[in-house]
Structure formats: structure tokens, C-alpha cells
C-alpha atoms as a PDB file:
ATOM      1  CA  UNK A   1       0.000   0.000   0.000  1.00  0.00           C
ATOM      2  CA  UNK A   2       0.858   3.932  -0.915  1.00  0.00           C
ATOM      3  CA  UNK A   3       2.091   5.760   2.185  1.00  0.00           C
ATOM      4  CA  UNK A   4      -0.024   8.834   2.211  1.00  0.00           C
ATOM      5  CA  UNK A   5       2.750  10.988   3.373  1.00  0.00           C
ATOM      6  CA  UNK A   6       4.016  10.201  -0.207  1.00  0.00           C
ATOM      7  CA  UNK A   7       1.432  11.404  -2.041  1.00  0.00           C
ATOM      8  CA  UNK A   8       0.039  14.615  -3.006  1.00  0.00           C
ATOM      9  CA  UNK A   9      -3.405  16.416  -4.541  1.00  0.00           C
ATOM     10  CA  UNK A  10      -3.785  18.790  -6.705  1.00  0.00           C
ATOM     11  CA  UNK A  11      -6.884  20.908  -7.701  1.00  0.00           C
ATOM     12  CA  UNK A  12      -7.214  23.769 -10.075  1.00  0.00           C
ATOM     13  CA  UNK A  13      -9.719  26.088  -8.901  1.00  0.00           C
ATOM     14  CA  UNK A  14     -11.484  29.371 -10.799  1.00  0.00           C
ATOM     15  CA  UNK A  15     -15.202  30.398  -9.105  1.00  0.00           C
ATOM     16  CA  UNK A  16     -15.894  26.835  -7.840  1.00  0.00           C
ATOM     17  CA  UNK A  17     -19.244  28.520  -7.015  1.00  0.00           C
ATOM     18  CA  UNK A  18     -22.165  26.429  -4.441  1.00  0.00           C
ATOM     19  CA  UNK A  19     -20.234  23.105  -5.567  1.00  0.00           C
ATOM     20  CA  UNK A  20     -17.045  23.818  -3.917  1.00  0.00           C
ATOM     21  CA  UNK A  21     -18.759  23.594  -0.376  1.00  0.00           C
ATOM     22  CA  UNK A  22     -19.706  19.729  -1.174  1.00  0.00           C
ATOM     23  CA  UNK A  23     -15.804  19.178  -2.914  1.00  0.00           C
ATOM     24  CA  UNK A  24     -14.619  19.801   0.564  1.00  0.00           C
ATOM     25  CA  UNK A  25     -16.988  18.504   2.471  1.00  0.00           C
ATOM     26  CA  UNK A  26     -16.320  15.212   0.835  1.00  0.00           C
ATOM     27  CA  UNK A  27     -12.293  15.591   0.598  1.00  0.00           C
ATOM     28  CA  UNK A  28     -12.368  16.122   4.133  1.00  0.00           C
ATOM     29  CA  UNK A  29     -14.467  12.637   5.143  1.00  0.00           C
ATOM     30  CA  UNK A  30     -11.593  10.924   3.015  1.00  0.00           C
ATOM     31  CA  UNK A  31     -10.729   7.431   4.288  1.00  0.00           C
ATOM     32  CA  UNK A  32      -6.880   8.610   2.961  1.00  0.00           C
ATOM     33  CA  UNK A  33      -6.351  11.899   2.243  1.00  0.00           C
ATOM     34  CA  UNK A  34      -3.165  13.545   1.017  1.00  0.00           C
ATOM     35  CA  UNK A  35      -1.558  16.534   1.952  1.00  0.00           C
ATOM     36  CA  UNK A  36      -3.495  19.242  -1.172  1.00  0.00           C
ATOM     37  CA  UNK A  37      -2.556  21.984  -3.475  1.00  0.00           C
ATOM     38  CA  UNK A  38      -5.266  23.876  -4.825  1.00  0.00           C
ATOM     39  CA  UNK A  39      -3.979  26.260  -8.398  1.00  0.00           C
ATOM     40  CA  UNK A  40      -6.640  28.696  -8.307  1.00  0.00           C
ATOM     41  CA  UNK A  41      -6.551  31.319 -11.612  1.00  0.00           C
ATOM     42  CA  UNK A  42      -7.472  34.345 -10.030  1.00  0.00           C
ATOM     43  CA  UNK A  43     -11.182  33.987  -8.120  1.00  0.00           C
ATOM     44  CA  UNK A  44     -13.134  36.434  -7.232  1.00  0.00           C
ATOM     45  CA  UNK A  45     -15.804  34.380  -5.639  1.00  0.00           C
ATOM     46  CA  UNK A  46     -14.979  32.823  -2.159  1.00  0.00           C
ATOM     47  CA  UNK A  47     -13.499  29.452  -3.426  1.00  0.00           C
ATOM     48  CA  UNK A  48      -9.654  30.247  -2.174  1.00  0.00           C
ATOM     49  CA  UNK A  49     -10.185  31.626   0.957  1.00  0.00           C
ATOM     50  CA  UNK A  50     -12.366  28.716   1.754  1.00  0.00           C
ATOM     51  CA  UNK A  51      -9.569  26.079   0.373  1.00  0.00           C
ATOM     52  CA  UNK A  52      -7.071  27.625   3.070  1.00  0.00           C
ATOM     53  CA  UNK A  53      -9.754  27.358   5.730  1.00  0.00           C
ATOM     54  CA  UNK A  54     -10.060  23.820   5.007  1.00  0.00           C
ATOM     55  CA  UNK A  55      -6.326  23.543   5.154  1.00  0.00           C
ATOM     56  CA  UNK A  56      -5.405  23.348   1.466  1.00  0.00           C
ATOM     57  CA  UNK A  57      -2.323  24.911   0.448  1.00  0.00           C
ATOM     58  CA  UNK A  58      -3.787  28.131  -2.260  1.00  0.00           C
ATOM     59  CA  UNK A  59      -1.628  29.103  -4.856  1.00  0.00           C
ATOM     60  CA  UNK A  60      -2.604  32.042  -7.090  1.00  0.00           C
ATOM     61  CA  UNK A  61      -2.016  32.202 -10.466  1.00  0.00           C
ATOM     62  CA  UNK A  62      -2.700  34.758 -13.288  1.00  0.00           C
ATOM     63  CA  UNK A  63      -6.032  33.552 -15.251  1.00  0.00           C
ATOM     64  CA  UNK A  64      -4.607  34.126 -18.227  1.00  0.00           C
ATOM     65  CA  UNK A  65      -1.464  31.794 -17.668  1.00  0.00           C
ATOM     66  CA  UNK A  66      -4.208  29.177 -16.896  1.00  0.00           C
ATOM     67  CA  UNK A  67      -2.976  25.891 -19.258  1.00  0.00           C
ATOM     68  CA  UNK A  68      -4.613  22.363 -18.823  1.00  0.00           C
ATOM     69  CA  UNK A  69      -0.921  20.752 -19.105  1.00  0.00           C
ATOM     70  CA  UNK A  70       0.834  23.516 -18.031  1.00  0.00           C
ATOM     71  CA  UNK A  71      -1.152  24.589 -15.013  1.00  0.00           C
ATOM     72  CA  UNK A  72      -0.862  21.008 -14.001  1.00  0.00           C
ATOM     73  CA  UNK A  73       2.916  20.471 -14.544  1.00  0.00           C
ATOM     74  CA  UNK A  74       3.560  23.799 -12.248  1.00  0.00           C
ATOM     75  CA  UNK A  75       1.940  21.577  -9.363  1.00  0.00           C
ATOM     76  CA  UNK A  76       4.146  18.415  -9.995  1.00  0.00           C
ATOM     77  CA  UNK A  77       7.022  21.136  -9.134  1.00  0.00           C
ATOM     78  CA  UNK A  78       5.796  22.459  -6.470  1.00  0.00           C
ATOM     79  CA  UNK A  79       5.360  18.850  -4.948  1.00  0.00           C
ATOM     80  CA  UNK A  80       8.548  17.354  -5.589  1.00  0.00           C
ATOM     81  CA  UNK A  81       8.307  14.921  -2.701  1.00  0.00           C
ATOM     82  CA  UNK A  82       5.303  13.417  -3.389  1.00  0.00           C
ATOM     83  CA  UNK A  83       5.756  10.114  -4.901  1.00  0.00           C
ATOM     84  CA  UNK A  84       1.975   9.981  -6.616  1.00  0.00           C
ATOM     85  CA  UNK A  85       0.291  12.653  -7.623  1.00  0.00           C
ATOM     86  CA  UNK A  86      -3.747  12.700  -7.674  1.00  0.00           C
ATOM     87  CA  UNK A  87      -5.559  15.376  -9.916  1.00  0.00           C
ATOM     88  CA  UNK A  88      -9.160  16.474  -9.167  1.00  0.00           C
ATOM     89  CA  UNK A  89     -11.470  19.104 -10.816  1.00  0.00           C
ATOM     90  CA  UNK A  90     -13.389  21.695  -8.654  1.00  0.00           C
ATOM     91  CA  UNK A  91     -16.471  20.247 -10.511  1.00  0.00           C
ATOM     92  CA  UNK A  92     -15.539  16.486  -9.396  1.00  0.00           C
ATOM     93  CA  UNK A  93     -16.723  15.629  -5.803  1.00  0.00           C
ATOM     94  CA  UNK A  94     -16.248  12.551  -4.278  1.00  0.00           C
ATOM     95  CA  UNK A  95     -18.312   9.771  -4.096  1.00  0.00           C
ATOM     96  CA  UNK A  96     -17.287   7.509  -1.274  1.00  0.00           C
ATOM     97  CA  UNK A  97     -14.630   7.829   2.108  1.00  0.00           C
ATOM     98  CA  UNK A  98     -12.687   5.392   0.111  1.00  0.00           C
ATOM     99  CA  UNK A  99     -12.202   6.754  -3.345  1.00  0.00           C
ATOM    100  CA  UNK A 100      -8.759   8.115  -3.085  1.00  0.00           C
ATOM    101  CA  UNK A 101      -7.687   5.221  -1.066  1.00  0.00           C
ATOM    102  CA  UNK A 102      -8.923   2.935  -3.614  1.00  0.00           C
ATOM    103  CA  UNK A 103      -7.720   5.066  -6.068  1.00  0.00           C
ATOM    104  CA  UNK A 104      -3.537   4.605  -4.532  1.00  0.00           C
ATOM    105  CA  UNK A 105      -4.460   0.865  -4.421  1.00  0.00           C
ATOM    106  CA  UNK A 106      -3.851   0.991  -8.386  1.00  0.00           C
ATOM    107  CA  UNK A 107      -0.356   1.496  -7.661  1.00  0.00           C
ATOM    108  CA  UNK A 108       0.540  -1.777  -5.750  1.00  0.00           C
ATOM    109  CA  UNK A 109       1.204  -2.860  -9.450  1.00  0.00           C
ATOM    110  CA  UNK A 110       4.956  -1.452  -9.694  1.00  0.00           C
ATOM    111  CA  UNK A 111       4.196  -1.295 -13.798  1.00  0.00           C
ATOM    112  CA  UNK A 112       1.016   0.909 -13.382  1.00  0.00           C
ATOM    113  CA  UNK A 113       2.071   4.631 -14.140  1.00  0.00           C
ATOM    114  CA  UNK A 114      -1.123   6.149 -13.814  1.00  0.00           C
ATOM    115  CA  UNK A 115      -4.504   5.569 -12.517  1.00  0.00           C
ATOM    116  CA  UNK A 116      -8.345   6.841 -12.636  1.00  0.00           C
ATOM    117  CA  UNK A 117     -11.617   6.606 -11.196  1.00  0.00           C
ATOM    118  CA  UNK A 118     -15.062   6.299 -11.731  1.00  0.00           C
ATOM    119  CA  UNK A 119     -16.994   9.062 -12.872  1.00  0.00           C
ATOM    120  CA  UNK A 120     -21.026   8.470 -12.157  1.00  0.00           C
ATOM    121  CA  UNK A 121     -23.368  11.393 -13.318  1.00  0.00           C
ATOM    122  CA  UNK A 122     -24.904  14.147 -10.383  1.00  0.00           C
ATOM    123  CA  UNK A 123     -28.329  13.199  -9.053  1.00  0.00           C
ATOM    124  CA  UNK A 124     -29.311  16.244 -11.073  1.00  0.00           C
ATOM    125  CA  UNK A 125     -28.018  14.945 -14.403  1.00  0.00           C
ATOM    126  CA  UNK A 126     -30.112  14.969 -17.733  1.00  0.00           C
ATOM    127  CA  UNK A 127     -30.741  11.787 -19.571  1.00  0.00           C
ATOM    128  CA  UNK A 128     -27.595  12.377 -22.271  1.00  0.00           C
ATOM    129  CA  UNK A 129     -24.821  13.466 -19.486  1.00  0.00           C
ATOM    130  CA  UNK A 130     -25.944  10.129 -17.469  1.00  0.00           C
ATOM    131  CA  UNK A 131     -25.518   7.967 -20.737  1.00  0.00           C
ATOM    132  CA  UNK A 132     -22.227   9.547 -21.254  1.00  0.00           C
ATOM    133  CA  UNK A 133     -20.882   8.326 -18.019  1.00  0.00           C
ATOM    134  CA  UNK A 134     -22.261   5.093 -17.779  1.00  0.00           C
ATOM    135  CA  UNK A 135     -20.635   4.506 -21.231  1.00  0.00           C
ATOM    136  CA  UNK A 136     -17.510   5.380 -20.391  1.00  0.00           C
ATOM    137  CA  UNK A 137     -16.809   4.417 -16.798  1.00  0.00           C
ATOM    138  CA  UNK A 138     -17.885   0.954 -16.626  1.00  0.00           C
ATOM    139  CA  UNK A 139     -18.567  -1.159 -13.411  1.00  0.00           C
ATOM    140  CA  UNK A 140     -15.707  -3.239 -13.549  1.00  0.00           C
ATOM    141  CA  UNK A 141     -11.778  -2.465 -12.689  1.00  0.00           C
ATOM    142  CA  UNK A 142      -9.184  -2.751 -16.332  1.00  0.00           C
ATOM    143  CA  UNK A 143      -5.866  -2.380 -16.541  1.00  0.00           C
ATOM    144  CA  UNK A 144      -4.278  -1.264 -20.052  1.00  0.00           C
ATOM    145  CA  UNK A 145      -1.357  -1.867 -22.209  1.00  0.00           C
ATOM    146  CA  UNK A 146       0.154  -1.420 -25.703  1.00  0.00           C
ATOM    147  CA  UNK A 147      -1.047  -4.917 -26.370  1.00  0.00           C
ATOM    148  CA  UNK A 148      -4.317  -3.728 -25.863  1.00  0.00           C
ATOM    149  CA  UNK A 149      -3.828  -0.807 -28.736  1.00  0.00           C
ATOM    150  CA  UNK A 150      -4.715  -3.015 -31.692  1.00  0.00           C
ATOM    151  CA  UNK A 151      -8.028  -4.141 -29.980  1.00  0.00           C
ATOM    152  CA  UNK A 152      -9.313  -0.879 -28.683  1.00  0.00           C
ATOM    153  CA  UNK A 153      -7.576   1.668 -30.729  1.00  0.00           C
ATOM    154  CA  UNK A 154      -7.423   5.362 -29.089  1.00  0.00           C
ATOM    155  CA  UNK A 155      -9.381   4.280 -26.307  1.00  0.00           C
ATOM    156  CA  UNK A 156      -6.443   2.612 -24.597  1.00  0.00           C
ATOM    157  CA  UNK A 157      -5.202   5.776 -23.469  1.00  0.00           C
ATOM    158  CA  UNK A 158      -8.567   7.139 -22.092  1.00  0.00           C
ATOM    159  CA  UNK A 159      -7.420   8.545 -18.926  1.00  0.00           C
ATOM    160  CA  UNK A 160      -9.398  11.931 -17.135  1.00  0.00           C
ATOM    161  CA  UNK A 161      -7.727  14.201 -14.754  1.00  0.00           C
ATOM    162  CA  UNK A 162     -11.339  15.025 -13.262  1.00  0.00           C
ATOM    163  CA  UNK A 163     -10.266  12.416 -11.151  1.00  0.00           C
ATOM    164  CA  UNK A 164      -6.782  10.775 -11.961  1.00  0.00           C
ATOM    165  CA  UNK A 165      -3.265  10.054  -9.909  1.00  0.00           C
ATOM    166  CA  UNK A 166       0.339   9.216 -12.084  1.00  0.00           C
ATOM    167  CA  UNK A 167       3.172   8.068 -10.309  1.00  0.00           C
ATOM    168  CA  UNK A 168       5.646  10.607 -10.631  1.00  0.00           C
ATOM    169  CA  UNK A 169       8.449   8.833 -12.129  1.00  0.00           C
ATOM    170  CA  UNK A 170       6.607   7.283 -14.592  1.00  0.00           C
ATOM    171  CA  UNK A 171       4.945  10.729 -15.319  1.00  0.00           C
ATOM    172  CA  UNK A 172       8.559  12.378 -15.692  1.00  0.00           C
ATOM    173  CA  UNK A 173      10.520   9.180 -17.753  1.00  0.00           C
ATOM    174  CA  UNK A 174       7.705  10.588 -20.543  1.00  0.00           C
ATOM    175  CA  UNK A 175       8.037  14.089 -20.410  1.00  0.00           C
ATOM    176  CA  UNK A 176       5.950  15.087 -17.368  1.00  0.00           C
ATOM    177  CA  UNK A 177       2.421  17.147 -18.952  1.00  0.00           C
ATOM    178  CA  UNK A 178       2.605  19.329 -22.045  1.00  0.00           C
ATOM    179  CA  UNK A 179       3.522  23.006 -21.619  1.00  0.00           C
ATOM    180  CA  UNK A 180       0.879  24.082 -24.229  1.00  0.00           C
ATOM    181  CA  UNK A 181      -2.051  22.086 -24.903  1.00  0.00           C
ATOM    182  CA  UNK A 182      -5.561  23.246 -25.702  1.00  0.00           C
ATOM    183  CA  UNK A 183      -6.865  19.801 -24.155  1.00  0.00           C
ATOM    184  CA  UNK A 184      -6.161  16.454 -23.561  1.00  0.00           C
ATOM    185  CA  UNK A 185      -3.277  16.495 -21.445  1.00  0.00           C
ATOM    186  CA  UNK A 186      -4.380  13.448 -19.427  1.00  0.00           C
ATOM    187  CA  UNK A 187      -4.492  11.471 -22.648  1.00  0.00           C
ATOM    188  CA  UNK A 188      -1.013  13.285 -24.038  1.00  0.00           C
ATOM    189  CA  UNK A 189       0.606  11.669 -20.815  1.00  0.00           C
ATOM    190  CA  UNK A 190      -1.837   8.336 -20.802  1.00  0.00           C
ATOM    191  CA  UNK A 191      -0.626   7.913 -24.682  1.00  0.00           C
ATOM    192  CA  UNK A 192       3.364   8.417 -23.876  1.00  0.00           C
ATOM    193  CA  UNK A 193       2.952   6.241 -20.841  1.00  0.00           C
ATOM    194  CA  UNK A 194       1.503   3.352 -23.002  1.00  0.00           C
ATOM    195  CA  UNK A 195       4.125   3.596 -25.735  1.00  0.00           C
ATOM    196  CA  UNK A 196       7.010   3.382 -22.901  1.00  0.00           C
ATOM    197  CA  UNK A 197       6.038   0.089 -21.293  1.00  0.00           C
ATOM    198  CA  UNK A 198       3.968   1.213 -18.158  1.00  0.00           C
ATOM    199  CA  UNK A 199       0.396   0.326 -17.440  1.00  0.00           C
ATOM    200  CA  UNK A 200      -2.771   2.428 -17.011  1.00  0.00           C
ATOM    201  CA  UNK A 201      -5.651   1.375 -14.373  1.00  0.00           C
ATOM    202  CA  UNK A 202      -9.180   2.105 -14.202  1.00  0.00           C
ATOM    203  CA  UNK A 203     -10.305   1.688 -10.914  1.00  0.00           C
ATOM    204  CA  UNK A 204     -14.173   1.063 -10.457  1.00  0.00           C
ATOM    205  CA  UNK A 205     -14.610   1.551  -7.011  1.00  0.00           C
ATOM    206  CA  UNK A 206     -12.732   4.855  -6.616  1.00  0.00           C
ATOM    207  CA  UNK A 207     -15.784   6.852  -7.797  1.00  0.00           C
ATOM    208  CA  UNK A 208     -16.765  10.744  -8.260  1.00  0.00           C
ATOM    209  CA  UNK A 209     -19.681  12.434  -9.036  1.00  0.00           C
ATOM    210  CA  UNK A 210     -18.859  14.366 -11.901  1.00  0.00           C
ATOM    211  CA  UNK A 211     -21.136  15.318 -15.159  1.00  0.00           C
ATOM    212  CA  UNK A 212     -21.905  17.777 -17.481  1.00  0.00           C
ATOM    213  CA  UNK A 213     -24.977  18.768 -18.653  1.00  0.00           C
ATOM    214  CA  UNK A 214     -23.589  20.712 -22.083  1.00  0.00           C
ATOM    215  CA  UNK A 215     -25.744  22.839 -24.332  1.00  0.00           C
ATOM    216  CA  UNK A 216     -25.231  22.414 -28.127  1.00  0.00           C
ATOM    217  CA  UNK A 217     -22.855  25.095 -28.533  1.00  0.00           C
ATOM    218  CA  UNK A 218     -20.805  23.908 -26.051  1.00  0.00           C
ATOM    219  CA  UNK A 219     -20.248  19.946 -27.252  1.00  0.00           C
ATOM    220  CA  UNK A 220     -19.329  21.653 -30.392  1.00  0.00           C
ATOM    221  CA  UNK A 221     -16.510  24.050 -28.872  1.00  0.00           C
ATOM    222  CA  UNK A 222     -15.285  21.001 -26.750  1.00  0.00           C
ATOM    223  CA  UNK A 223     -15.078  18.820 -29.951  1.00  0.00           C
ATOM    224  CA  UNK A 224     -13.783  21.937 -31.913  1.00  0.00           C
ATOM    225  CA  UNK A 225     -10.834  21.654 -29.345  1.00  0.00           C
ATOM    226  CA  UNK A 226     -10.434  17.814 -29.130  1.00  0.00           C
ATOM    227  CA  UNK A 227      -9.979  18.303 -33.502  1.00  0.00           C
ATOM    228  CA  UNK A 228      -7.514  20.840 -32.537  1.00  0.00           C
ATOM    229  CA  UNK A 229      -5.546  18.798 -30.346  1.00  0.00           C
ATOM    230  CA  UNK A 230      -5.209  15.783 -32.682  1.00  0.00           C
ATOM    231  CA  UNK A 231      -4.224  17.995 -35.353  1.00  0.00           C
ATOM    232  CA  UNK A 232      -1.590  19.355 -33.404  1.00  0.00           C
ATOM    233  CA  UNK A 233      -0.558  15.861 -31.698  1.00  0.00           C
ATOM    234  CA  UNK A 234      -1.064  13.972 -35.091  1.00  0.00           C
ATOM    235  CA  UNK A 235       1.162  10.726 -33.342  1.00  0.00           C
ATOM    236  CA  UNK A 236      -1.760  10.333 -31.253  1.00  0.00           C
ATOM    237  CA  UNK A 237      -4.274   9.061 -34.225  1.00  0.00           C
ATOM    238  CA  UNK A 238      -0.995   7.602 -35.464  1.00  0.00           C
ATOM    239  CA  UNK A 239       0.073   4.726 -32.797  1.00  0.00           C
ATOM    240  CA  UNK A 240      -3.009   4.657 -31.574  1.00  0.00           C
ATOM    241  CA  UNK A 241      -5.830   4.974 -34.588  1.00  0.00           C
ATOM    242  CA  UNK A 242      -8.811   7.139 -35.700  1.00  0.00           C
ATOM    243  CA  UNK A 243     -11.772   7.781 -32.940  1.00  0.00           C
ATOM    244  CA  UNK A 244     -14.567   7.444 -35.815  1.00  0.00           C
ATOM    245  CA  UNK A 245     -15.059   3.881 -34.840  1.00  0.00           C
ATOM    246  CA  UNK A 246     -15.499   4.624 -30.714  1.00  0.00           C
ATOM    247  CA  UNK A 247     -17.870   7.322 -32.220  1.00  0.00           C
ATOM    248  CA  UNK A 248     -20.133   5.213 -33.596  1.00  0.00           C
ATOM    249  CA  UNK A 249     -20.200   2.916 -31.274  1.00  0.00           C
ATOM    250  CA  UNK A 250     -21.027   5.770 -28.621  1.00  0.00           C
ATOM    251  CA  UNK A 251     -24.259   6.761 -30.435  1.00  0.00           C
ATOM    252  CA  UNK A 252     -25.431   3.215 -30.985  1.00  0.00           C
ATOM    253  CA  UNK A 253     -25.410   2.870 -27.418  1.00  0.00           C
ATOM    254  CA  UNK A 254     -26.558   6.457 -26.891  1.00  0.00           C
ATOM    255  CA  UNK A 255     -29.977   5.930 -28.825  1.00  0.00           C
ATOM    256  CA  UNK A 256     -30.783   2.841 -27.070  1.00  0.00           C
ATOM    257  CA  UNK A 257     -30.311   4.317 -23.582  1.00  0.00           C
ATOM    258  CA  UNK A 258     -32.498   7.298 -24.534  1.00  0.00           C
ATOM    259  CA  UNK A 259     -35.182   4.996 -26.566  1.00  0.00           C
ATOM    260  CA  UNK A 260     -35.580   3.259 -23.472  1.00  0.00           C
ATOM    261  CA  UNK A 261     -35.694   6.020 -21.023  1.00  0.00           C
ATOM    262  CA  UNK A 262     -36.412   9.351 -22.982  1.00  0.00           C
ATOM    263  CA  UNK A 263     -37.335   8.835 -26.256  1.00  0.00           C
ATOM    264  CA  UNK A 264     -37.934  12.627 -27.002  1.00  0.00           C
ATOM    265  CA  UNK A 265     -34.781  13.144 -26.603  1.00  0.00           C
ATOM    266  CA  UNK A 266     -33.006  11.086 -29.827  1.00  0.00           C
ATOM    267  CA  UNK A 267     -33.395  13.525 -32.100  1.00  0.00           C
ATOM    268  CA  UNK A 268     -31.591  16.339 -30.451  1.00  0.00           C
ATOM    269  CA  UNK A 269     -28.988  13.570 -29.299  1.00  0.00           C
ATOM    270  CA  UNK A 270     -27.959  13.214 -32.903  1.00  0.00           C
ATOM    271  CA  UNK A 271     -28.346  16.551 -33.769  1.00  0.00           C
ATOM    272  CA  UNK A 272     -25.468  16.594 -31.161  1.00  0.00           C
ATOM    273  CA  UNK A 273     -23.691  14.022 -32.878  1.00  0.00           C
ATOM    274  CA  UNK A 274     -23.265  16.128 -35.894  1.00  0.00           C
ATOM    275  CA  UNK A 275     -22.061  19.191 -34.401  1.00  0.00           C
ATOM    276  CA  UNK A 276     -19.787  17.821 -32.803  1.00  0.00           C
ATOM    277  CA  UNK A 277     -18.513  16.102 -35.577  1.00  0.00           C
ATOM    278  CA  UNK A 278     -18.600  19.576 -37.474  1.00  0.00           C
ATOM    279  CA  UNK A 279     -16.255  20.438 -34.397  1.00  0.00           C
ATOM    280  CA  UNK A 280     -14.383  17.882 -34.608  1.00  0.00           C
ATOM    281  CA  UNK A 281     -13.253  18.178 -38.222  1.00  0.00           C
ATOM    282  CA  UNK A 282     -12.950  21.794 -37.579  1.00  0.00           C
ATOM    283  CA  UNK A 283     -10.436  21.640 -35.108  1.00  0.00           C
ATOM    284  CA  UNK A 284      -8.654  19.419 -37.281  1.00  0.00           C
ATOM    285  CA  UNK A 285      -8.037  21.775 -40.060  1.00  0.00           C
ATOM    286  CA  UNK A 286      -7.234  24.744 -37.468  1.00  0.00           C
ATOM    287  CA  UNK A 287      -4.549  26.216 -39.064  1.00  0.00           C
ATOM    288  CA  UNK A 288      -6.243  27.527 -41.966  1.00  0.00           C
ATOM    289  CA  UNK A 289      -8.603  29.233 -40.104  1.00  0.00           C
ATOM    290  CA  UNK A 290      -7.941  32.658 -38.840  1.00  0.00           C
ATOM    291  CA  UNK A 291      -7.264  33.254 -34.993  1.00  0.00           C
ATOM    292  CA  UNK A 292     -10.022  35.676 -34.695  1.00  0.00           C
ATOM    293  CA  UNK A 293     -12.308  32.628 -35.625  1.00  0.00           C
ATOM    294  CA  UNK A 294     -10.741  30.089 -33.221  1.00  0.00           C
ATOM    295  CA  UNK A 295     -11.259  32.201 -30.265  1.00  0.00           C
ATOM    296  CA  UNK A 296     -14.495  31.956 -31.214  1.00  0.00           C
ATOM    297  CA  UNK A 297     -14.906  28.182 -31.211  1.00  0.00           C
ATOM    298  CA  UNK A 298     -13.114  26.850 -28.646  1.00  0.00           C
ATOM    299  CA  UNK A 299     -13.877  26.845 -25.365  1.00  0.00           C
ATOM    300  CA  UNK A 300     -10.123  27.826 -23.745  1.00  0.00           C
ATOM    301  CA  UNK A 301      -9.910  31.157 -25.706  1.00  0.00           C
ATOM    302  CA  UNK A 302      -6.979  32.842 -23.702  1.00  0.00           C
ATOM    303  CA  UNK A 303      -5.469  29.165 -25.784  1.00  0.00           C
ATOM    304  CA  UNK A 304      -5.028  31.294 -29.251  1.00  0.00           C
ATOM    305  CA  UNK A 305      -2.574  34.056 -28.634  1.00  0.00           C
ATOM    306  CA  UNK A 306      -0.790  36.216 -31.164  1.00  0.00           C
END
């Protein structure tokens, strides 16, 4: 087992809003709970000062220096003792006493470099946000390697730092988190980790609560950015393989959920299917389009600088 002394937490915070009362409510009933950093990007709501009454350490950050690898490689530095290091989102709260312990218990496997958990929808969650999550968090545990790339393509580095912990040697040996990346750093590093020999866990019974209920125009600036990332990460698609078949697969089992449980709802689920592969493709010819325009679709704007 993990000595919690040796590992560390890490959440980057920005107007957590009503939710970040529950986050700490349920970080503090943790079974195991390690020693926590939380990055906040400039707040103006109460979310830091109520991290450093919990006892988090707060570290403030310009907004605009905000990066989804970068932002998270600053906190491996900053924790340069900690043997594991587990990443949360302010949005991801946790589901159980045990879920970081069970969580570290990934790591009793000397070849697993990272781990992550379960992500089950809110109690308030529409129909398509709970579909999403049930599809891709199953009920059972897996662990992944690159002899698992030629049966499940891309999807053998599906890794998300809403909940997620890398041992940090493993994590450094491949590069330690991209500088500079619109999205998709937990993949970047789940991808590199594969190709190098080490393991990746899923871990059923470490669980959060953790869903998003996205308008339209939203799923298509998310899949606008997920284009732009593969085009600018093309050895991704390349050792791994094309998403399209995952895709399909993903609305199969998205009409079926909502036929049996809101019908109503199937035609603006694949109405959602096409924008976001509009997004998608998109983002994957990004740079022909000007950089006034791709502020405008993405959904990390302070991304596309000069």
C-alpha cells in the first residue's frame, strides 16, 4: 500500500461557485487523504479563501497563464516529494470515504504509471450526461497496455484528470504534462505512458460524481478543441488509430439508452452528434482558419494568442 505521506493532490480552482462547499466537504471525510494543493486562476468568488480554511495549500495564479498541461505540470514542481500525484477538478466531488484510497491501491502494481476513477453522473443529471458516463466508466476495474492498442484503438489511453493520480516517475521518464495544450493532457501523458512500457488502471470503485450537462454550442466548442488537439498531436491518431469507430459505437449505445428512457430526446442527441462532428473536423483543419475565428470556437480562448 501507498504511504499517504508520499502522495500529493492537486486541484485547479477558478469560481468553484455552491459546488465547492460539497468538494470539501467530501475531501475532508476521506478514508486517505493527502496533503493538497489547490492552483486557483485568479477567483473572485470565495473558493480560495475557503480552500485555506479547510487547510489546502492556495496558490494564485494569473487567469490568463491558466494551461490544462501547463497549469498542471507547475503543481508536480511544487510537490517534488510526493511520490503519486492525484488530480481532481473543482467540478468532481467525491463519491465515497474510500475513493482516493482505492484510487492509490492501483499502484501496488509497480508497472502501473497512472490511474483513474469512476466518474457516475450528479443526481441532477439529464438523460444524455448520465448515458455519457455510464458509457464510459464501466462497473468493472481494467488495466491497459500497448497490447491492448490493436483491440481498442485510441481508447487505450482514455485517462481523465477530473479524477486521476500518475506516479511521478513514470509521469517524468515521458516528459511530465505538455507546456501548451488546448486539451487532452491526461491522454497526451496516458498515450506516452503506453508507448514506454507502463500500465494504465481504471479503478471502479474509486468513484466521483462528476457530469456535465452541455448545451449544443458547447459539445461543439469542446469537440472543436479535441480536432484541434489531434491535429496538433497527429502521433496520437498515429500509434493509436482514428476515434470514428469509438464514435459510432457511442451513439449506438446512446440511442438505445435514450429509446428506453427518454425517447424525445433522440433527435436532439444526434443533432449533437453532428455538431460535434462539425467540431471535430474543424479543429482538425485549425490552421487555416484565422485566430479571430478560433477564439471563437473553442472553449479555452486565452489558448489562441498572437
Amino acid at each position: 500500500m501507498i504511504d499517504i505521506d508520499k502522495v500529493a493532490l492537486c486541484v485547479p480552482t477558478l469560481n468553484a461557485g455552491a459546488t465547492w462547499v460539497d468538494w470539501l466537504d467530501a475531501w475532508s471525510g476521506q478514508l486517505a487523504r493527502p496533503r493538497t494543493l489547490a492552483i486557483d486562476s485568479g477567483s473572485t468568488d470565495t473558493t480560495a479563501a475557503l480552500a485555506g480554511a479547510a487547510g489546502l495549500r492556495v496558490c494564485s495564479i494569473p487567469r490568463a497563464s491558466f494551461n490544462h498541461g501547463g497549469t498542471r505540470q507547475q503543481a508536480v514542481g511544487m510537490l517534488d516529494d510526493a511520490e503519486i500525484v492525484v488530480f481532481l477538478t473543482q467540478d468532481a466531488i467525491l463519491a465515497a470515504p474510500d475513493s482516493i484510497r482505492n484510487l492509490l491501491a492501483a499502484f501496488d502494481d509497480p508497472a502501473v504509471g497512472a490511474a483513474c476513477g469512476r466518474q457516475l453522473p450528479h443526481a441532477h443529471a439529464g438523460h444524455i450526461a448520465a448515458h455519457a458516463r455510464r458509457f464510459n466508466y464501466p462497473e468493472t476495474d481494467a488495466v491497459r497496455s500497448a497490447a491492448d492498442i490493436p483491440a481498442l484503438g485510441i481508447r487505450t489511453a482514455y485517462l481523465s484528470n477530473s479524477f486521476a493520480a500518475y506516479r511521478k516517475t513514470a509521469l517524468l521518464s515521458v516528459g511530465g504534462f505538455p507546456r501548451d495544450v488546448i486539451f487532452g493532457e491526461d491522454m497526451y501523458v496516458a498515450a506516452r505512458m503506453l508507448l514506454s512500457g507502463w500500465k494504465l488502471a481504471y479503478r471502479a470503485d474509486a468513484a466521483v460524481r462528476h457530469s456535465h450537462d452541455y448545451g449544443m454550442r458547447q459539445e461543439f466548442r469542446r469537440y472543436f478543441d479535441i480536432g484541434v488537439m489531434h491535429a496538433r498531436e497527429p502521433w496520437l491518431l498515429q500509434k493509436l488509430g482514428k476515434p470514428e469507430g469509438e464514435g459510432m459505437r457511442f451513439v449506438r449505445s446512446e440511442t438505445a439508452w435514450l429509446w428506453r428512457h427518454a425517447p424525445y430526446l433522440i433527435p436532439s442527441a444526434w443533432l449533437r452528434t453532428l455538431l460535434k462532428l462539425a467540431g471535430y473536423r474543424l479543429g482538425r483543419i485549425e490552421s487555416r482558419l484565422p485566430l479571430w475565428l478560433k477564439r471563437r470556437l473553442g472553449m479555452l480562448r486565452s489558448y489562441w494568442k498572437e
